[in-house]
PDB file of N, CA and C in Angstrom:
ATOM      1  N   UNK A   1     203.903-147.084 -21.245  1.00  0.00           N
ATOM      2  CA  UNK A   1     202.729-146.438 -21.796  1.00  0.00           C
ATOM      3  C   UNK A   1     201.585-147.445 -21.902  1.00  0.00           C
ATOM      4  N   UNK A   2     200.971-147.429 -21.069  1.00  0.00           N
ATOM      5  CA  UNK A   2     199.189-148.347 -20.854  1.00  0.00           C
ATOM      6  C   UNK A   2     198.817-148.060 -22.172  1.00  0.00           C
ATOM      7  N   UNK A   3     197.880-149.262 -22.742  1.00  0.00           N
ATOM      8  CA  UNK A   3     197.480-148.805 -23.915  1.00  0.00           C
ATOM      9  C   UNK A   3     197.402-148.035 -24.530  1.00  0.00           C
ATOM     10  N   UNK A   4     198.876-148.532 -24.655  1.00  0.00           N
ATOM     11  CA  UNK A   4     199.348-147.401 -26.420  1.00  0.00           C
ATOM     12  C   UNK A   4     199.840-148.750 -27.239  1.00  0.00           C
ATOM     13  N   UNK A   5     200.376-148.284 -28.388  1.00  0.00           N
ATOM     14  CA  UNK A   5     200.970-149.299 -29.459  1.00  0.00           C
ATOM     15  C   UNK A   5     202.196-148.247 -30.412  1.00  0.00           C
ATOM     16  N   UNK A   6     202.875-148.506 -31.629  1.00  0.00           N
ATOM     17  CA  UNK A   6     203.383-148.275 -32.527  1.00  0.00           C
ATOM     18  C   UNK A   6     203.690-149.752 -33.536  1.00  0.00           C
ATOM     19  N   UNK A   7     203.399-148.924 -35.055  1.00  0.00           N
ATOM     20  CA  UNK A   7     203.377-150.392 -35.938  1.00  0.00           C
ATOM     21  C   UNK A   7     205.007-149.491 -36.750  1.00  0.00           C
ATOM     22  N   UNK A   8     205.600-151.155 -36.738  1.00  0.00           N
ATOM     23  CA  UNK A   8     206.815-150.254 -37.885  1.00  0.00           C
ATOM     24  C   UNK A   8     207.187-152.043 -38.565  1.00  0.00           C
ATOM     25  N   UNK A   9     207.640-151.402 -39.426  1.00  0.00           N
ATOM     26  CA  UNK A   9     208.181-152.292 -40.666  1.00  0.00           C
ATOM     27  C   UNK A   9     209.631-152.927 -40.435  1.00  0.00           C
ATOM     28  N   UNK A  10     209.811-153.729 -40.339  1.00  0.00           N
ATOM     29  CA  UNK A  10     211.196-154.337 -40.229  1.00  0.00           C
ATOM     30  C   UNK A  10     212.298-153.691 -40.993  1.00  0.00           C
ATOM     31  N   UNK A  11     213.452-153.454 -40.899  1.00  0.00           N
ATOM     32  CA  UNK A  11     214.434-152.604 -41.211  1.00  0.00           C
ATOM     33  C   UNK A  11     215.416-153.658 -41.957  1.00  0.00           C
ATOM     34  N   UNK A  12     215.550-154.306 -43.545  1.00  0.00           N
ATOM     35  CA  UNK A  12     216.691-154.980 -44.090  1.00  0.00           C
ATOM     36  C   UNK A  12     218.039-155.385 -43.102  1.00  0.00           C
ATOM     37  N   UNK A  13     218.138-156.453 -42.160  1.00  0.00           N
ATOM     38  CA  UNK A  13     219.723-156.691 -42.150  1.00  0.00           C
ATOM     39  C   UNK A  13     220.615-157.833 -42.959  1.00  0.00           C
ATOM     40  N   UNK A  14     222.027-157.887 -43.019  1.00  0.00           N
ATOM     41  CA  UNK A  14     222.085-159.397 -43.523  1.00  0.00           C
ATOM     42  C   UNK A  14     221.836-160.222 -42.476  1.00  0.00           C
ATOM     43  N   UNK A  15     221.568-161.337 -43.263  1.00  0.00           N
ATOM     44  CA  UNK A  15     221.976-162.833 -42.828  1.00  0.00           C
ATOM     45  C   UNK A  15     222.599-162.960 -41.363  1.00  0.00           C
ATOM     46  N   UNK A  16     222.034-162.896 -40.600  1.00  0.00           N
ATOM     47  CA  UNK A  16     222.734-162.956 -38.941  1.00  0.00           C
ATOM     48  C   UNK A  16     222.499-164.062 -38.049  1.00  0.00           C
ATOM     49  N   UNK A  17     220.997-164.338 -38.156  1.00  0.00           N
ATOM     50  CA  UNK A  17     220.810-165.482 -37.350  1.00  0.00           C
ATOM     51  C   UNK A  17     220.980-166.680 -37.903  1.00  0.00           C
ATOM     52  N   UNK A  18     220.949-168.025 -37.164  1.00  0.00           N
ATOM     53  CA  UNK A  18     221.447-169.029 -37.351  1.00  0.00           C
ATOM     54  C   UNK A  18     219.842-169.291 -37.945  1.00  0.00           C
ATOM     55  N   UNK A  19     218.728-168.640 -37.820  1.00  0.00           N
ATOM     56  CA  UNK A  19     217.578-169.147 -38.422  1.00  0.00           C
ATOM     57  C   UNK A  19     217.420-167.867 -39.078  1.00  0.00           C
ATOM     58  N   UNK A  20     217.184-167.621 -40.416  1.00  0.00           N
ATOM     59  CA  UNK A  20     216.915-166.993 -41.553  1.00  0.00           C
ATOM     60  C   UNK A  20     215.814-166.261 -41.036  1.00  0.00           C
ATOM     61  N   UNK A  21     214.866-166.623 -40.220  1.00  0.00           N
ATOM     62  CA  UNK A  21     213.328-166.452 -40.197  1.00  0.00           C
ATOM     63  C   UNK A  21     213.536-165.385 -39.106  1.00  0.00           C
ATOM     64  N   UNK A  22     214.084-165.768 -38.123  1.00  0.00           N
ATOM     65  CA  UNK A  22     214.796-164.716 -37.009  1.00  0.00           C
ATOM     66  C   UNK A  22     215.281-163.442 -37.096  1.00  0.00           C
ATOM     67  N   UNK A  23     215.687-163.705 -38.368  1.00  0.00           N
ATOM     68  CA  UNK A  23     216.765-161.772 -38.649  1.00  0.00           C
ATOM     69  C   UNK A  23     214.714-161.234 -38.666  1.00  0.00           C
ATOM     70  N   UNK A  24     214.447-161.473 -39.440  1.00  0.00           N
ATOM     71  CA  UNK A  24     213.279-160.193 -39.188  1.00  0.00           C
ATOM     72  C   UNK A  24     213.099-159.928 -37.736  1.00  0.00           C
ATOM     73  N   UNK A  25     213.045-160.276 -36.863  1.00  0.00           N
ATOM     74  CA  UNK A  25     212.641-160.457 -35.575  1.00  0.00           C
ATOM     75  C   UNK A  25     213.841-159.155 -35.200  1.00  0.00           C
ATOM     76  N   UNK A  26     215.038-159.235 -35.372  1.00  0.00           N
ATOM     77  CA  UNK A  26     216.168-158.568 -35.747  1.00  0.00           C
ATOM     78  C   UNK A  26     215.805-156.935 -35.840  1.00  0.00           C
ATOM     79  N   UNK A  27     215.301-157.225 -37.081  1.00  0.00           N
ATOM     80  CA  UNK A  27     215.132-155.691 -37.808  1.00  0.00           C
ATOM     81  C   UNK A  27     214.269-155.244 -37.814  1.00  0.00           C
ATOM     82  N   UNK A  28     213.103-155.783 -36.846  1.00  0.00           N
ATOM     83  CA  UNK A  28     212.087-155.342 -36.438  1.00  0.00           C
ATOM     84  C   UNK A  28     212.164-154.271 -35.215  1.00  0.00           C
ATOM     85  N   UNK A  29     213.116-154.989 -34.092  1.00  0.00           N
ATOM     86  CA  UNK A  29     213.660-154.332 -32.871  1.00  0.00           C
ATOM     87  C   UNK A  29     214.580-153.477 -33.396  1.00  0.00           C
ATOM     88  N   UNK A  30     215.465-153.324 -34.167  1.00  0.00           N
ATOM     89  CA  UNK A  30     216.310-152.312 -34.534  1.00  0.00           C
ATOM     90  C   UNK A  30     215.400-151.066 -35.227  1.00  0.00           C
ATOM     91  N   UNK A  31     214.248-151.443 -36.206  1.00  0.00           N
ATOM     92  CA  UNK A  31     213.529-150.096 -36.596  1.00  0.00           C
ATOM     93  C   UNK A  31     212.589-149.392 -35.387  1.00  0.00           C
ATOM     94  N   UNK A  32     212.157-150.209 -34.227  1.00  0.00           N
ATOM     95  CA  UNK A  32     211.250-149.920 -33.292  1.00  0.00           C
ATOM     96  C   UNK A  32     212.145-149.093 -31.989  1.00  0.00           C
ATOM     97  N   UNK A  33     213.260-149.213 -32.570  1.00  0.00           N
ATOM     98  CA  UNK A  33     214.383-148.696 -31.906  1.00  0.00           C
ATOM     99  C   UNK A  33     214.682-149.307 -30.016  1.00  0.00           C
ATOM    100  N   UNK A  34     214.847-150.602 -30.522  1.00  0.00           N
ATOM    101  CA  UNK A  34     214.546-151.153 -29.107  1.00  0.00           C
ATOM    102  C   UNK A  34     215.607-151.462 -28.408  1.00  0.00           C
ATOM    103  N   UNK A  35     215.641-151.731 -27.316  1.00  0.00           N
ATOM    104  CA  UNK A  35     217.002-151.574 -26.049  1.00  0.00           C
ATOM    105  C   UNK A  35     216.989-153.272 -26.182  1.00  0.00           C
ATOM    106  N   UNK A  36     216.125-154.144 -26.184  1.00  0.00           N
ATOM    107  CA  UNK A  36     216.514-155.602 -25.677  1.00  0.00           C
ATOM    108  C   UNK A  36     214.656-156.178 -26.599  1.00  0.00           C
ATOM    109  N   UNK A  37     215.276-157.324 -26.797  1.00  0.00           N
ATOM    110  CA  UNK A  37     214.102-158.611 -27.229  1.00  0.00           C
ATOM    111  C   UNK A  37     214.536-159.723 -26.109  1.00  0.00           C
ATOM    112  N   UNK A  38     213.352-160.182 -25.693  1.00  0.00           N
ATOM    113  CA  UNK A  38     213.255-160.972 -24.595  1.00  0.00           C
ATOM    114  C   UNK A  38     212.552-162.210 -25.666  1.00  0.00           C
ATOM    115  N   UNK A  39     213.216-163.226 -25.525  1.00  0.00           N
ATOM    116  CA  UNK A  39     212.976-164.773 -26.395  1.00  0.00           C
ATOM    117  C   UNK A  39     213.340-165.445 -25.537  1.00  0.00           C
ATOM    118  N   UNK A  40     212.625-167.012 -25.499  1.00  0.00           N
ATOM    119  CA  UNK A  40     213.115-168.185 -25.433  1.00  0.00           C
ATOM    120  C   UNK A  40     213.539-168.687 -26.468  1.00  0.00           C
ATOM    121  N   UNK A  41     214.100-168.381 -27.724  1.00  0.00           N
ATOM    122  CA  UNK A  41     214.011-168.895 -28.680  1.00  0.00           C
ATOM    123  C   UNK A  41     215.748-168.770 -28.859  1.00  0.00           C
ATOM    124  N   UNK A  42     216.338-170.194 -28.283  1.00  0.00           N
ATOM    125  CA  UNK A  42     217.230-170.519 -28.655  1.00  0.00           C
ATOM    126  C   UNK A  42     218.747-169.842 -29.554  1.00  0.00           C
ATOM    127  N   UNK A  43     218.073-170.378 -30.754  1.00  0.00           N
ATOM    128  CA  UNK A  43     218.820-170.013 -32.510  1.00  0.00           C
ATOM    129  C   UNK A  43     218.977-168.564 -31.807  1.00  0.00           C
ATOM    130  N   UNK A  44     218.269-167.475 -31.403  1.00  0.00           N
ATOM    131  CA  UNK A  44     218.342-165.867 -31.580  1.00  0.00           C
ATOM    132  C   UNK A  44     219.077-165.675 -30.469  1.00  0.00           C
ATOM    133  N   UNK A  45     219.084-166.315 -29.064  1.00  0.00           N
ATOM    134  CA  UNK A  45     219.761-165.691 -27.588  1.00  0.00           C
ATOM    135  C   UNK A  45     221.151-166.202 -28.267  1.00  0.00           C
ATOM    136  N   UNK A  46     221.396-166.995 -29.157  1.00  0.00           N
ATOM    137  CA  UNK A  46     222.991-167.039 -29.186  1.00  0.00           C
ATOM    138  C   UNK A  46     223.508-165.831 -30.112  1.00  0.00           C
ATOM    139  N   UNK A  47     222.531-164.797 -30.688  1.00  0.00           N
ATOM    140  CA  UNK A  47     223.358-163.785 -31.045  1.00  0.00           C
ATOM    141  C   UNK A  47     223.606-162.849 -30.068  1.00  0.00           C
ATOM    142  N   UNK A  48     223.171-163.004 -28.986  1.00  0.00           N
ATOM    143  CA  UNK A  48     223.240-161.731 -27.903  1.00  0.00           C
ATOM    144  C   UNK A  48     223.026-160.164 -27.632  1.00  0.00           C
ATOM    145  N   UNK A  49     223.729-160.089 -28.872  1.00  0.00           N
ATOM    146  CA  UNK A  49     223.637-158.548 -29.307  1.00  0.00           C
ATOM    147  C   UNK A  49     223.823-158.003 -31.297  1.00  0.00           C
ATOM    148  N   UNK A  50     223.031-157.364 -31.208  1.00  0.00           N
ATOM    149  CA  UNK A  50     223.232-156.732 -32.558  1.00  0.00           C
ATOM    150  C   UNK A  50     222.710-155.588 -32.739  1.00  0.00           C
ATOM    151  N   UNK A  51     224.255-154.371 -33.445  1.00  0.00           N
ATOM    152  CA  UNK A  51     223.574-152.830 -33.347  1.00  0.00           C
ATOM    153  C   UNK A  51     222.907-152.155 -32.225  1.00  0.00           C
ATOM    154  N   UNK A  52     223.400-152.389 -31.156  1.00  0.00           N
ATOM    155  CA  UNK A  52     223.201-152.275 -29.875  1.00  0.00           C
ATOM    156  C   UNK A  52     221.912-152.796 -29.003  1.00  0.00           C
ATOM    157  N   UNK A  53     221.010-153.510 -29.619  1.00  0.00           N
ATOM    158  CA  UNK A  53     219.529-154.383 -29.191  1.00  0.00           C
ATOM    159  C   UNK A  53     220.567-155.663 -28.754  1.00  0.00           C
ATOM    160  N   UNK A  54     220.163-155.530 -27.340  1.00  0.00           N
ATOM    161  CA  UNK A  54     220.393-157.222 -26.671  1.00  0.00           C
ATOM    162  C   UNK A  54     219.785-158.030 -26.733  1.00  0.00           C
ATOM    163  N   UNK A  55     219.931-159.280 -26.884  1.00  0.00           N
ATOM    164  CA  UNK A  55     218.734-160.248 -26.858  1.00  0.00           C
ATOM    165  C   UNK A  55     219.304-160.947 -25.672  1.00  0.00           C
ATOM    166  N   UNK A  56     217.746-161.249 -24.644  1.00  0.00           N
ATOM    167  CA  UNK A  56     218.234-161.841 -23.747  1.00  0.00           C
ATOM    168  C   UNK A  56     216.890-162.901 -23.418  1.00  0.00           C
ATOM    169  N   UNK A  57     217.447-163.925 -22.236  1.00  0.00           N
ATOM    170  CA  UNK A  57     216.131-164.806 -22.082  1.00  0.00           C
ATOM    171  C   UNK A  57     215.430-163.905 -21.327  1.00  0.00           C
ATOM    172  N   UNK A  58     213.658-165.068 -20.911  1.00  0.00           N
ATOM    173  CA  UNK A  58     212.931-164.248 -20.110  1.00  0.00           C
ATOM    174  C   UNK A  58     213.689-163.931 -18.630  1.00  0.00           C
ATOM    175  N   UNK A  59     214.404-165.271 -18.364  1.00  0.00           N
ATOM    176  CA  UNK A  59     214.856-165.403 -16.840  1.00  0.00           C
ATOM    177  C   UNK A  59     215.609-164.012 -16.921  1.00  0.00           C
ATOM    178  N   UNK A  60     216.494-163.602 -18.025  1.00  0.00           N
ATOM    179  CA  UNK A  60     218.020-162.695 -17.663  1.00  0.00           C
ATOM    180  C   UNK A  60     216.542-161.727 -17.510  1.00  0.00           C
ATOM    181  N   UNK A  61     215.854-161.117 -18.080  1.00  0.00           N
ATOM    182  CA  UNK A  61     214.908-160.175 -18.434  1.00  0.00           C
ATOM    183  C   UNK A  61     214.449-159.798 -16.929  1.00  0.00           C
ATOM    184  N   UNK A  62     213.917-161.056 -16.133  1.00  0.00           N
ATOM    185  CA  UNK A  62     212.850-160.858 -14.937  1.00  0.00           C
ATOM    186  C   UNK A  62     214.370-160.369 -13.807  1.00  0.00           C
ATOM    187  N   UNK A  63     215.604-161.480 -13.712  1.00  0.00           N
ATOM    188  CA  UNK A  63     216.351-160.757 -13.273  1.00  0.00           C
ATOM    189  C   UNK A  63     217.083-159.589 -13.488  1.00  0.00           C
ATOM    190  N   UNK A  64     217.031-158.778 -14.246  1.00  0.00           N
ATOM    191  CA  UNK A  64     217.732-157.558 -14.634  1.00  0.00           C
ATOM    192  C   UNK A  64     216.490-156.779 -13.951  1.00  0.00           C
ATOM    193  N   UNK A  65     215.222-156.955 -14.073  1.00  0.00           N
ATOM    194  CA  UNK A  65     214.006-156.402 -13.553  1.00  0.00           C
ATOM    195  C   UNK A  65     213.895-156.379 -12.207  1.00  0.00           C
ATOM    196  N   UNK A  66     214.491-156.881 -11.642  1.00  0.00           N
ATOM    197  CA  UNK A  66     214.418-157.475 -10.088  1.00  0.00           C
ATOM    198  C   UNK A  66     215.523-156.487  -9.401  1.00  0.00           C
ATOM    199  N   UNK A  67     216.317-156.619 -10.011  1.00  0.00           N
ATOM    200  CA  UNK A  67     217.804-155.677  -9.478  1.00  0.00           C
ATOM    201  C   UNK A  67     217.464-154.056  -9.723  1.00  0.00           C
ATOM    202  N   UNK A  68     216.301-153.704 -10.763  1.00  0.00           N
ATOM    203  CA  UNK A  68     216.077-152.719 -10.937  1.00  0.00           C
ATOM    204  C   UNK A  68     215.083-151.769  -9.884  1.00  0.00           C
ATOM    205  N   UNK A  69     214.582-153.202  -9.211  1.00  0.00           N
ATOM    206  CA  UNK A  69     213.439-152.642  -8.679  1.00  0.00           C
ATOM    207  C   UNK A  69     211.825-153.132  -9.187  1.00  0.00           C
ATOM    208  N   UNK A  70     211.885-153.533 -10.329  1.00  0.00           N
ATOM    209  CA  UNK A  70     210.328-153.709 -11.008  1.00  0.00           C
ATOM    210  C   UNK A  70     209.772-155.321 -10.432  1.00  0.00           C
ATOM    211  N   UNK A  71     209.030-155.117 -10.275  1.00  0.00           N
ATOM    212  CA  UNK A  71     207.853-156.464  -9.727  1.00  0.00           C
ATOM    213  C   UNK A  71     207.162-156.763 -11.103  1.00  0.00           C
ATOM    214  N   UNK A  72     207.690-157.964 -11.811  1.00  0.00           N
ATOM    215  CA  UNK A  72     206.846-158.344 -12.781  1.00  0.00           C
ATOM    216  C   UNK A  72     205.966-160.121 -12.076  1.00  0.00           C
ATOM    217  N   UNK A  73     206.028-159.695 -10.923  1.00  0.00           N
ATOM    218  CA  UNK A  73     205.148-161.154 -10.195  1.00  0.00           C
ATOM    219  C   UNK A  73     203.778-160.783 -10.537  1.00  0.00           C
ATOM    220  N   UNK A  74     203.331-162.043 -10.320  1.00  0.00           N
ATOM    221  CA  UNK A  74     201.268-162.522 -11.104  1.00  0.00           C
ATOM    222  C   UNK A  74     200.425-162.394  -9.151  1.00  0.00           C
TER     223      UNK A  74
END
């Protein structure tokens, strides 16, 4: 959806990531009801998955995109 947006509020989880600061990041994608968070951010790709949101790097991201068909090239 081309400029569009939705604002939502982070959704309470426990204590999951190895960085405290991260779970929001967490329960942000779980209230926005999201399929995957794409991070470089270390501490969070080692949870992989939580409540069915994957976290994956950009690389897994562009390749899963690639196999799909989508051109995210500049």
């Amino acid at each position: 959806m081309p400029n569009s947006f939705f604002l939502v509020w982070p959704i309470q989880v426990p204590r999951i990531a190895p960085d405290p600061d991260d779970d929001v990041v967490i329960g942000t994608a779980l209230a926005a009801k999201a399929d995957v968070v794409v991070t470089g951010d270390q501490p969070l790709l080692s949870i992989r998955e939580y409540k069915g949101v994957r976290i994956v790097s950009v690389r897994e991201a562009l390749e899963e995109a690639a196999v799909a068909g989508l051109d995210f090239s500049l």
